[in-house]
Protein backbone atom coordinates (compact mmCIF):
# COMPACT_ATOMS: atom_id res chain seq x y z
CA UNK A 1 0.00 0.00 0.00
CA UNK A 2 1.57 3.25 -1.26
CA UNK A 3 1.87 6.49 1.45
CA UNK A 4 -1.18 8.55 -0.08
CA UNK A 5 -3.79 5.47 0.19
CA UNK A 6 -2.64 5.14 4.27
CA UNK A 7 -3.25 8.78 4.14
CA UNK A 8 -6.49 8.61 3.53
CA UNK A 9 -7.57 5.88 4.96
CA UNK A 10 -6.58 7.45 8.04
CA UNK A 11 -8.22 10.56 7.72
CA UNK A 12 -11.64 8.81 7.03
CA UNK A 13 -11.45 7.00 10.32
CA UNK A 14 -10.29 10.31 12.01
CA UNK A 15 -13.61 12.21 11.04
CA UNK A 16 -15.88 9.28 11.81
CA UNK A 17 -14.37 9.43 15.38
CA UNK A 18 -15.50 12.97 15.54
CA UNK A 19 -18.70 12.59 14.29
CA UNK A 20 -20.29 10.19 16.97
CA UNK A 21 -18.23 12.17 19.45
CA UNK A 22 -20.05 15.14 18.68
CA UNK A 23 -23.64 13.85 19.91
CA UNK A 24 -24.68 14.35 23.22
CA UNK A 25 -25.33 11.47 25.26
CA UNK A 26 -27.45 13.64 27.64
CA UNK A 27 -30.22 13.28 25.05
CA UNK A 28 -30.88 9.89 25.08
CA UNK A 29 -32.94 9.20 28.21
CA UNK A 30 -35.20 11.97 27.07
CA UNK A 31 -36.11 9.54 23.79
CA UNK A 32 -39.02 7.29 24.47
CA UNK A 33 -41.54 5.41 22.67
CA UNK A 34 -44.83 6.73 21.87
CA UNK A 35 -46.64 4.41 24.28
CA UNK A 36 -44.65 5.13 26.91
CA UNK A 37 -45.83 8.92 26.89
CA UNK A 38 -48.18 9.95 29.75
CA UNK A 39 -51.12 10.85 28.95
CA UNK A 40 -52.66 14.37 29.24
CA UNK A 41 -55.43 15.40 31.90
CA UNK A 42 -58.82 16.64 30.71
CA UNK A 43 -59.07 20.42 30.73
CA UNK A 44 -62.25 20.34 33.31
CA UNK A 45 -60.89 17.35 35.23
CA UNK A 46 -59.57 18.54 38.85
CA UNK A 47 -56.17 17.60 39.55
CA UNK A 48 -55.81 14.74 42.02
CA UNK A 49 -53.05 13.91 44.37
CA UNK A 50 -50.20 11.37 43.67
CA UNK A 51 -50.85 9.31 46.97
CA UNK A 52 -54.77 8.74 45.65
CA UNK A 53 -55.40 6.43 42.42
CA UNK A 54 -57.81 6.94 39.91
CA UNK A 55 -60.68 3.78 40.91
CA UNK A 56 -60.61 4.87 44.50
CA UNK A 57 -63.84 6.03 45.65
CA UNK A 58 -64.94 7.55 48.90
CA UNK A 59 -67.65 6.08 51.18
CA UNK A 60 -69.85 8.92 51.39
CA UNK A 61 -71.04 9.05 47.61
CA UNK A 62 -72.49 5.17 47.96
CA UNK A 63 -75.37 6.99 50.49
CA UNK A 64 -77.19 9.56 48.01
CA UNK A 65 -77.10 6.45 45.64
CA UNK A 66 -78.96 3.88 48.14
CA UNK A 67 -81.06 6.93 49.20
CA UNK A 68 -82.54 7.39 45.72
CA UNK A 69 -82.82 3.37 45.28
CA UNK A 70 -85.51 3.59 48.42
CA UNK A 71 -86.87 6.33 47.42
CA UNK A 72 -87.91 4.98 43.69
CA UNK A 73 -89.25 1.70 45.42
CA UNK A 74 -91.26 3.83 47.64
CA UNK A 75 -93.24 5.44 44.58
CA UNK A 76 -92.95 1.96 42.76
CA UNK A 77 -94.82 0.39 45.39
CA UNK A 78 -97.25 3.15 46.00
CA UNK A 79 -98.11 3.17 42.62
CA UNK A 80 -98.74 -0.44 42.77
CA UNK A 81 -100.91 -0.43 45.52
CA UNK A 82 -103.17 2.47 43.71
CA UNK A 83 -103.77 0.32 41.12
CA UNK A 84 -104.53 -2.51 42.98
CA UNK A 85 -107.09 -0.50 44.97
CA UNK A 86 -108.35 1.15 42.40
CA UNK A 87 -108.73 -2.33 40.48
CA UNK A 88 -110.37 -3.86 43.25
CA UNK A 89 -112.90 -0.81 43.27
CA UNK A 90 -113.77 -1.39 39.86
CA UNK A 91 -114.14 -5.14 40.19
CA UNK A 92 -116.08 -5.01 43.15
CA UNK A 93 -118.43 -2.17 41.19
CA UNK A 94 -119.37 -4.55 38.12
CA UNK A 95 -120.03 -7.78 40.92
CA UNK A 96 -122.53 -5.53 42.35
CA UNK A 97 -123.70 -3.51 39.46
CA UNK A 98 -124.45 -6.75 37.57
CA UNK A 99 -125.91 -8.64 40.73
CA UNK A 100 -128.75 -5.52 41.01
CA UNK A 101 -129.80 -5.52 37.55
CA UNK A 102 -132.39 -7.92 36.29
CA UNK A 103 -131.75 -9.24 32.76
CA UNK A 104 -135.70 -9.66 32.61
CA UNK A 105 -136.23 -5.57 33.60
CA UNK A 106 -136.55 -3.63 30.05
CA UNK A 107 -138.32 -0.50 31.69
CA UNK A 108 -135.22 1.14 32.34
CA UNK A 109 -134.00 0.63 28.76
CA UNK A 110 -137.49 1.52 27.10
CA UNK A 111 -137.91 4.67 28.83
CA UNK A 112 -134.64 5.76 28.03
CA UNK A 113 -135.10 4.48 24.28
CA UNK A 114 -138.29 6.64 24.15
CA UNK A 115 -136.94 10.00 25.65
CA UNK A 116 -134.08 9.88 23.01
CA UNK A 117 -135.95 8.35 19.68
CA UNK A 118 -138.44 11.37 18.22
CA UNK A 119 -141.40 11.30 16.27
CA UNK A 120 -140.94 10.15 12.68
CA UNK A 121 -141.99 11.89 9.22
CA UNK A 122 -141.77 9.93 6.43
CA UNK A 123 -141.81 10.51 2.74
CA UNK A 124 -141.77 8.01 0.14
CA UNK A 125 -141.69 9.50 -3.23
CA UNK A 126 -141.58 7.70 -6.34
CA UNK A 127 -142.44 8.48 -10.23
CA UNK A 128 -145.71 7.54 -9.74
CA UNK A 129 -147.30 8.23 -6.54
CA UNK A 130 -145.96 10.45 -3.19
CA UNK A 131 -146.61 8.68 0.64
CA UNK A 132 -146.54 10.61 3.72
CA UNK A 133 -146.89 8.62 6.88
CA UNK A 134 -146.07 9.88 10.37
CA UNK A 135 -145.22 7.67 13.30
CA UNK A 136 -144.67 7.65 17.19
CA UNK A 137 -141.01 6.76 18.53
CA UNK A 138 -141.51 3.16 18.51
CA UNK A 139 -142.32 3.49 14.98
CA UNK A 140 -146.33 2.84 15.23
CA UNK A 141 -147.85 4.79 12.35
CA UNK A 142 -150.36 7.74 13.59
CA UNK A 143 -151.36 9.15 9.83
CA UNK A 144 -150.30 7.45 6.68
CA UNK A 145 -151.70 9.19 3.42
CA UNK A 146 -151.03 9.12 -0.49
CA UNK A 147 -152.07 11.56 -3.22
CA UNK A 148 -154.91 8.80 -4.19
CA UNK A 149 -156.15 9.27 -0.67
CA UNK A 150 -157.30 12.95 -1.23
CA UNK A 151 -158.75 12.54 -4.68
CA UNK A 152 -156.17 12.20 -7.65
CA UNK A 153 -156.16 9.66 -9.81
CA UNK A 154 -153.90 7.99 -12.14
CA UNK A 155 -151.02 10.85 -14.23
CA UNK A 156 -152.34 13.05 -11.75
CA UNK A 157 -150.92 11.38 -8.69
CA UNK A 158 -146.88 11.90 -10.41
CA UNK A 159 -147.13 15.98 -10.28
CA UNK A 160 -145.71 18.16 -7.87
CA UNK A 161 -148.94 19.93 -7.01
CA UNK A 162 -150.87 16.53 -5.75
CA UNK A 163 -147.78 15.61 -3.29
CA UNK A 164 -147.95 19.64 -2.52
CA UNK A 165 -151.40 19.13 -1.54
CA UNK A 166 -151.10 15.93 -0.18
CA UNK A 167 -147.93 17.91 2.61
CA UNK A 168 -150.91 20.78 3.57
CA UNK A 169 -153.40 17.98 4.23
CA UNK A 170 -151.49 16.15 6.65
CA UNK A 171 -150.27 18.90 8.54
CA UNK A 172 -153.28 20.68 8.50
CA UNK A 173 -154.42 17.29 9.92
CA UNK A 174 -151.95 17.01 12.72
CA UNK A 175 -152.64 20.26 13.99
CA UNK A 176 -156.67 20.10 14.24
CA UNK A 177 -156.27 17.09 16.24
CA UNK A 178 -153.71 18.81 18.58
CA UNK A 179 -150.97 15.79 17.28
CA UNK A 180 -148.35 18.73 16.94
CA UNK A 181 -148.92 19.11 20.83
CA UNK A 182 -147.20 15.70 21.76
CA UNK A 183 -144.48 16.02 18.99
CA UNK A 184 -140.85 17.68 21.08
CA UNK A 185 -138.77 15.91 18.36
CA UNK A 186 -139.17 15.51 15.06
CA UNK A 187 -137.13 13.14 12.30
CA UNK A 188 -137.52 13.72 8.37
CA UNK A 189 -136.72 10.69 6.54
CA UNK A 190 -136.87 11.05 2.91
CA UNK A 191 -136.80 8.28 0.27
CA UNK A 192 -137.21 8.08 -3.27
CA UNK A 193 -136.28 11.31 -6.12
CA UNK A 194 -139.48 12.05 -7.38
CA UNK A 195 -141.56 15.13 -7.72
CA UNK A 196 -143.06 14.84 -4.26
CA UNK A 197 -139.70 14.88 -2.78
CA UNK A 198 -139.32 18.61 -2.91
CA UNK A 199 -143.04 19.65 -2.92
CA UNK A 200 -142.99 17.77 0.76
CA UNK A 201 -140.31 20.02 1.65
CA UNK A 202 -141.38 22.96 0.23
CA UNK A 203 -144.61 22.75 2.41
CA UNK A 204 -142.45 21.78 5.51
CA UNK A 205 -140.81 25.21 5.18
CA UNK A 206 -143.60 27.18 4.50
CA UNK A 207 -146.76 28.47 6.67
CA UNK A 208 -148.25 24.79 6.17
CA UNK A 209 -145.31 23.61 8.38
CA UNK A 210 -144.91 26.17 10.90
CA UNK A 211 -146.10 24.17 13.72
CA UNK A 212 -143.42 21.26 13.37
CA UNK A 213 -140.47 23.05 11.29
CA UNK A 214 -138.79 23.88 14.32
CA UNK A 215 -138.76 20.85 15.80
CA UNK A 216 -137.18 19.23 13.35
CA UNK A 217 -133.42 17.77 14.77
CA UNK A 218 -132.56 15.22 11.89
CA UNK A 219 -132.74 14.66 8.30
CA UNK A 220 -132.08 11.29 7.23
CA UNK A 221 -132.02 9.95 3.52
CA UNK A 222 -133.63 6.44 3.50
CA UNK A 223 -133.30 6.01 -0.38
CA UNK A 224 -132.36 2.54 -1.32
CA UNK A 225 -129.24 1.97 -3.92
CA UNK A 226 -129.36 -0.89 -5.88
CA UNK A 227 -125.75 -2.97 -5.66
CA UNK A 228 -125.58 -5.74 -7.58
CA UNK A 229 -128.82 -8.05 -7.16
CA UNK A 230 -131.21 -9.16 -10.37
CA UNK A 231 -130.87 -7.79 -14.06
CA UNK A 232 -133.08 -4.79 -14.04
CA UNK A 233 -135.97 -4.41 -16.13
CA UNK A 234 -135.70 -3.15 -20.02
CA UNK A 235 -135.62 0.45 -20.28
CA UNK A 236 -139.20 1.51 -21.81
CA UNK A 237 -138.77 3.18 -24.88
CA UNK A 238 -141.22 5.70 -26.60
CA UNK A 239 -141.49 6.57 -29.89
């Protein structure tokens, strides 16, 4: 090996020496893993002393904690007990309620039946023919009249002046024999769309009808639709 390679060789070694020298070994021990790290307190979280550790709990927060326990059984229980007195109430109620009442007894349930169900005012009108019939509660007719009754006959019984004349007969009927008296409730039940149906009503609502238009509290519309059923009849055609 010639003078100038041992030269070199030497000073390579030489600055490597210098190199690792130059690195503090004071900084070492402050190099640690990330695990290792501690960990940070909580900005809100009260600083505790180094003698007490973090699962230790005192004694006197267990107390409020049973307190509240009893308490909420308390009201549990209470609550129970309502019920069950108020379920014995109501049991004891029907026993006696149903041992009182006789199955047999319908007095109670007719009375009531006839207080609430008025007086009834029918009106049947077809193409043909108009029928007025007025009837008690129970449904017992008192006057039941058609435009034949009062004279017409045949085409004449279809027009709206026969079922006009056949509304002021009736009423002019119930109130000469003082029927209007008895009447506190009165039901219109119309059926059928002929020519009588608004002549009826027409007369209802003017002088003919002043004694029972006002106590009038239901309108009912018994008109029967046809659903299904029979082939209906061929459609008469004139001309």
């Amino acid at each position: 090996m010639s003078r100038i390679g041992t030269k070199l060789l030497l000073e390579q070694l030489s600055y490597k020496t210098i190199s690792n020298s130059s690195i503090p070994k004071a900084s070492l021990p402050f190099l640690r893993p990330f695990s290792q790290a501690p960990q940070r307190p909580a900005e809100n979280t009260p600083a505790s002393s180094s003698n007490s550790s973090p699962s230790f709990q005192p004694k006197a927060d267990s107390t409020p904690l049973s307190v509240d326990r009893r308490s909420s059984v308390a009201r549990d229980s209470q609550a129970t007990g309502s019920l069950a007195k108020l379920g014995n109430i109501f049991s004891q109620h029907s026993q006696q309620s149903a041992f009182d009442l006789n199955p047999n007894d319908t007095s109670l349930s007719s009375t009531r039946a006839t207080q609430e169900e008025p007086h009834h005012f029918h009106i049947y009108s077809t193409r043909h023919n108009t029928h007025i019939t007025l009837t008690n509660p129970d449904r017992t007719p008192i006057i039941s009249l058609s435009c034949g009754n009062i004279g017409f006959r045949k085409a004449g019984r279809k027009t709206y002046d026969s079922a006009f004349q056949l509304a002021s007969y009736v009423m002019g009927r119930i109130t000469e024999q003082g029927i209007h008296l008895q009447i506190k409730k009165l039901e219109l039940v119309l059926r059928g769309f002929g020519q009588g149906r608004e002549a009826v009503t027409k007369a209802l609502m003017g002088s003919e009808g002043r004694f029972l238009r006002g106590k009038v509290v239901r309108v009912q519309d018994a008109t029967r639709l046809k659903f299904g059923g029979t082939r209906s009849k061929k459609p008469r055609r004139l001309g």
